[in-house]
Protein backbone atom coordinates (compact mmCIF):
# COMPACT_ATOMS: atom_id res chain seq x y z
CA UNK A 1 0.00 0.00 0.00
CA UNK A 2 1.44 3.32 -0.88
CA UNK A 3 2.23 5.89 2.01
CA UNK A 4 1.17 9.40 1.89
CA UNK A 5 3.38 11.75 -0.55
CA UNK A 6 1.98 14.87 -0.63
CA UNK A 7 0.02 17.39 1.39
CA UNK A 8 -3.70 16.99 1.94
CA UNK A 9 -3.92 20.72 0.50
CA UNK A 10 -2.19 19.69 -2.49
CA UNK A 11 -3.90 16.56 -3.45
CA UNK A 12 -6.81 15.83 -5.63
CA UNK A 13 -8.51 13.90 -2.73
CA UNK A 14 -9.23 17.09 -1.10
CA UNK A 15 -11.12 18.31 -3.94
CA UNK A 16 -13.10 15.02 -4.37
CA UNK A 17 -13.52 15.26 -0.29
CA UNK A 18 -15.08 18.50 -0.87
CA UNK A 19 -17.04 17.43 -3.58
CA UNK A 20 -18.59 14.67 -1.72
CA UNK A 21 -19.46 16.73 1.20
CA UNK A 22 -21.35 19.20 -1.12
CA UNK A 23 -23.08 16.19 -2.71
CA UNK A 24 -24.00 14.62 0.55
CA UNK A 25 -24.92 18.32 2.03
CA UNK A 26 -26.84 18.66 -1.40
CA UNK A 27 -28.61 14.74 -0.96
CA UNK A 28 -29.65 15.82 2.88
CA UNK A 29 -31.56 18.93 1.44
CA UNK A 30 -33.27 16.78 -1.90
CA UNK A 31 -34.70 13.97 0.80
CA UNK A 32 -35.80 16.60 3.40
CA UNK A 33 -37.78 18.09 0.49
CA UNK A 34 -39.24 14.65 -0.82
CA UNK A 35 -40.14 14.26 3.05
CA UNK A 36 -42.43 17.31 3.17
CA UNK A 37 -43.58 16.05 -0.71
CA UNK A 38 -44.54 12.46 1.03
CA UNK A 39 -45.88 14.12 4.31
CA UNK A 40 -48.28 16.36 2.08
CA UNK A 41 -49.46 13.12 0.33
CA UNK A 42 -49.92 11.55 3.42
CA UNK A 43 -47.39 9.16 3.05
CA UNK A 44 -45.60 9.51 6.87
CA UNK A 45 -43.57 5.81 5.99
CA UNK A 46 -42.22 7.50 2.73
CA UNK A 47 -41.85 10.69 4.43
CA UNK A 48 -39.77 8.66 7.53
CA UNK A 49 -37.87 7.14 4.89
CA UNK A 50 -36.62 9.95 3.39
CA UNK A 51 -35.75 11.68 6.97
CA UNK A 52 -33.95 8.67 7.91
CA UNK A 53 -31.97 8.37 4.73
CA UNK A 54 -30.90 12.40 5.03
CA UNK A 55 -29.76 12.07 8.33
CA UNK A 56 -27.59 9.37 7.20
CA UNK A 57 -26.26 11.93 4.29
CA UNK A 58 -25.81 14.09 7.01
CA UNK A 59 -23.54 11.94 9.12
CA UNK A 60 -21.61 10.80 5.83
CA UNK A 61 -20.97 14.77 5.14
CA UNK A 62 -18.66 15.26 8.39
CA UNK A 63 -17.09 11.81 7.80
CA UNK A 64 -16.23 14.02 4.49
CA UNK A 65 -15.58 17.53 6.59
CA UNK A 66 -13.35 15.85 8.82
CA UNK A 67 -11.13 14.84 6.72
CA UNK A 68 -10.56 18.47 5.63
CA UNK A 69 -9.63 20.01 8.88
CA UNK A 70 -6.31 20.26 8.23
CA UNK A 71 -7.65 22.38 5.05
CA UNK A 72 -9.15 25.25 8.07
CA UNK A 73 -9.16 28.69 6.83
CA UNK A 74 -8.84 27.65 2.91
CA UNK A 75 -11.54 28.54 0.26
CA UNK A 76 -11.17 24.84 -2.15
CA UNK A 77 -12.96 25.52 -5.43
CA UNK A 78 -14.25 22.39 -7.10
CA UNK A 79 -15.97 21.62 -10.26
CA UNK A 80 -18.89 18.66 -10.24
CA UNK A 81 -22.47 18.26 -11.74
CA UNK A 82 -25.50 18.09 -8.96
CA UNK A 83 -28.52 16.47 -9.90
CA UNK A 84 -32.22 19.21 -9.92
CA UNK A 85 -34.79 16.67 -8.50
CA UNK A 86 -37.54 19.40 -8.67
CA UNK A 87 -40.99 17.59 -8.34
CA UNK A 88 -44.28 16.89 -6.47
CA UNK A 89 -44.52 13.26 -7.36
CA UNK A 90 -43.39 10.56 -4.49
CA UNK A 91 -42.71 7.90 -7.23
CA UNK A 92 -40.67 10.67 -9.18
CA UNK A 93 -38.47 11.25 -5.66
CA UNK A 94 -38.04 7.93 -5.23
CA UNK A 95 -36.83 7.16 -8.68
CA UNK A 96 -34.06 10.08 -8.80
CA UNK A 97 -33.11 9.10 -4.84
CA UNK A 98 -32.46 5.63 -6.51
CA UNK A 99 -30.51 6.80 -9.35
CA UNK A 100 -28.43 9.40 -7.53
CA UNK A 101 -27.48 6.79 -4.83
CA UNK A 102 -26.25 4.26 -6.97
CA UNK A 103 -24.35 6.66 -9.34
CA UNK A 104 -22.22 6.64 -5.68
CA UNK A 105 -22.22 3.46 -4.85
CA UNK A 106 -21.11 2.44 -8.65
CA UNK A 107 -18.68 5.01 -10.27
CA UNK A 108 -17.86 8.51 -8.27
CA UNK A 109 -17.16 6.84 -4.73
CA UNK A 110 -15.32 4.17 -6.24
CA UNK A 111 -13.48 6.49 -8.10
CA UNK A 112 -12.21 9.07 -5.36
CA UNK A 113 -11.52 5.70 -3.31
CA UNK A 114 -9.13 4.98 -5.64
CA UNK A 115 -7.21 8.13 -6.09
CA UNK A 116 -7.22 8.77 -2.30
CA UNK A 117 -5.48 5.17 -2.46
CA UNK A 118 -2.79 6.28 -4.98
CA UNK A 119 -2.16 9.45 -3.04
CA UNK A 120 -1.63 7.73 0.18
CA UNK A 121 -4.53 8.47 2.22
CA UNK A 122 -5.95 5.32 2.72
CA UNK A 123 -8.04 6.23 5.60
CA UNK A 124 -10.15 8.36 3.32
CA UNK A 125 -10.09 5.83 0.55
CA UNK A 126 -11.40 3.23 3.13
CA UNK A 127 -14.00 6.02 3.90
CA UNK A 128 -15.16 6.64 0.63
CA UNK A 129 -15.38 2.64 -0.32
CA UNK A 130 -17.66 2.12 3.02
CA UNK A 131 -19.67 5.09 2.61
CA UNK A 132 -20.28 3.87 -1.01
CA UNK A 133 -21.92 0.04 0.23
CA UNK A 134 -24.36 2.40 2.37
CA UNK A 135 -24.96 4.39 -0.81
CA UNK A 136 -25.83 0.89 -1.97
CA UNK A 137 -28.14 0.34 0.85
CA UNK A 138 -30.30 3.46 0.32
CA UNK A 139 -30.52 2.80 -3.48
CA UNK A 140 -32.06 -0.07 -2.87
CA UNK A 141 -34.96 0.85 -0.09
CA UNK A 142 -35.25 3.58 -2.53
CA UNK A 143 -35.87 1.23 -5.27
CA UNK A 144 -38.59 -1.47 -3.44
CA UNK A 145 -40.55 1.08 -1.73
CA UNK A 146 -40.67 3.18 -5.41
CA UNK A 147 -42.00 -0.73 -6.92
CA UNK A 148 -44.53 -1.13 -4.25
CA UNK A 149 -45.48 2.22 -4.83
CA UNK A 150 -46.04 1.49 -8.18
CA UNK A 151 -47.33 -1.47 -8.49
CA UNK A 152 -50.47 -0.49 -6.10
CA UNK A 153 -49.14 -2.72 -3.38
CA UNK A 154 -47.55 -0.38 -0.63
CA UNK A 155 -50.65 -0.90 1.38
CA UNK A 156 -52.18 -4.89 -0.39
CA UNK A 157 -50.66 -8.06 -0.48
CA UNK A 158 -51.19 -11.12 -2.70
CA UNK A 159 -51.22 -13.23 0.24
CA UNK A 160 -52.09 -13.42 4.09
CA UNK A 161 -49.96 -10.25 5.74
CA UNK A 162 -49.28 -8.42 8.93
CA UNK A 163 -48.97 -4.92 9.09
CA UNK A 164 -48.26 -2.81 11.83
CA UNK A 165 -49.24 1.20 12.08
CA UNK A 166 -46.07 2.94 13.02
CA UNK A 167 -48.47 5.57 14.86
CA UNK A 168 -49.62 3.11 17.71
CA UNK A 169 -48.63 -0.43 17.14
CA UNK A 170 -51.67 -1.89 16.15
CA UNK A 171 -51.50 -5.32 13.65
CA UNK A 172 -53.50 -5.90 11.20
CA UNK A 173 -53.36 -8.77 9.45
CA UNK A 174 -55.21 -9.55 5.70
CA UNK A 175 -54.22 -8.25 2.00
CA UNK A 176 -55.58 -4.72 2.10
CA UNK A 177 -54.87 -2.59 4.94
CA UNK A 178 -57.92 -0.24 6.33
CA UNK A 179 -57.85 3.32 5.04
CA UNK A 180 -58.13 4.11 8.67
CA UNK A 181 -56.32 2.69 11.71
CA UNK A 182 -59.16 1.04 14.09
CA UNK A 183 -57.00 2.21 17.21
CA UNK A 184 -55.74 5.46 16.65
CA UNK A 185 -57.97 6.43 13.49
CA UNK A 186 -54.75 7.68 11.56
CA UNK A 187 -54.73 7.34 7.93
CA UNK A 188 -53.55 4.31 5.59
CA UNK A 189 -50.16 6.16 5.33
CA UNK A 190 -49.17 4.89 8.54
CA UNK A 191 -49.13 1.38 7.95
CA UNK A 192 -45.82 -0.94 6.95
CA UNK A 193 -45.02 -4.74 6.85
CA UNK A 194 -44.35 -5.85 9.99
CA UNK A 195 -40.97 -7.58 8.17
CA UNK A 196 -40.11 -3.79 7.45
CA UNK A 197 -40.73 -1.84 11.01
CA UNK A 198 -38.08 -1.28 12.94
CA UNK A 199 -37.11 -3.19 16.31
CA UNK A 200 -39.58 -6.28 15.09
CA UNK A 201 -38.25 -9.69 14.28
């Protein structure tokens, strides 16, 4: 493995680190907007799911910031193409989310992994290469909930299932959850596969 060479300051890792703080700073902002889209179409599981996941970009932007302290008091330029997500549909959200995480997971983290690795920071190349499997991980709940979405099945099953409402617990079990809970009388939105909530085995 190659040992550092040259400065942090005059590397091209500390442009990509920059760059992937602004895309995971940019990413926290997209999903906290998709959450307000899913909360006004009274979707609160999408809407959690999109917190969730922008907290996560959150945390993965001061892995990134970190890295950079030694860069305090410098203005770093950089160069790099964000995507515009700009909608009202869920489905839409869901789709770009999916896209935009696996573009990570596939080439850019991969790729800044890489030259962090020829520089001699392997820290930050181990860094990018984890962050990038979690990428991985979002793409994909991304990707089912934007199928059951549209295949009319975020809320029916072909068979025999139990559902929980995330409000208050309640199970319901059939193929078509109730448009109302019969406990806490909160809407349809509420409801997940028990498989799916979290803390339930």
């Amino acid at each position: 493995m190659p040992n550092q060479t040259i400065p942090l300051k005059d590397s091209l890792t500390m442009h990509n680190l920059m760059r992937a703080f602004a895309g995971e700073s940019q990413a926290r902002n997209r999903y906290t907007f998709a959450a307000k889209i899913a909360h006004e179409k009274k979707l609160p599981i999408l809407e959690n799911l999109f917190k969730l996941t922008a907290d996560q970009e959150k945390a993965h932007a001061k892995v990134f910031y970190d890295f950079l302290k030694d860069c305090t008091g410098e203005t770093i330029e950089i160069t790099g193409s964000y995507p515009v997500d700009y909608g009202c549909d869920v489905a839409f959200q869901l789709e770009k989310a999916h896209h935009n995480e696996y573009e990570e997971y596939e080439d850019v983290y991969p790729k800044f992994a890489q030259i962090a690795e020829e520089e001699g920071f392997l820290p930050i190349a181990h860094a990018f290469r984890e962050i990038a499997k979690v990428e991985k991980v979002h793409g994909d709940h991304f990707h089912y909930y934007l199928e059951l979405l549209k295949n009319g099945s975020l809320f029916q099953a072909n068979t025999q299932t139990t559902f929980i409402c995330t409000n208050c617990g309640y199970l319901f079990e059939g193929e078509t959850v109730p448009t109302l809970c019969p406990v806490c009388k909160e809407e349809q939105g509420y409801f997940i596969r028990i498989s799916e909530a979290p803390f339930h085995s």
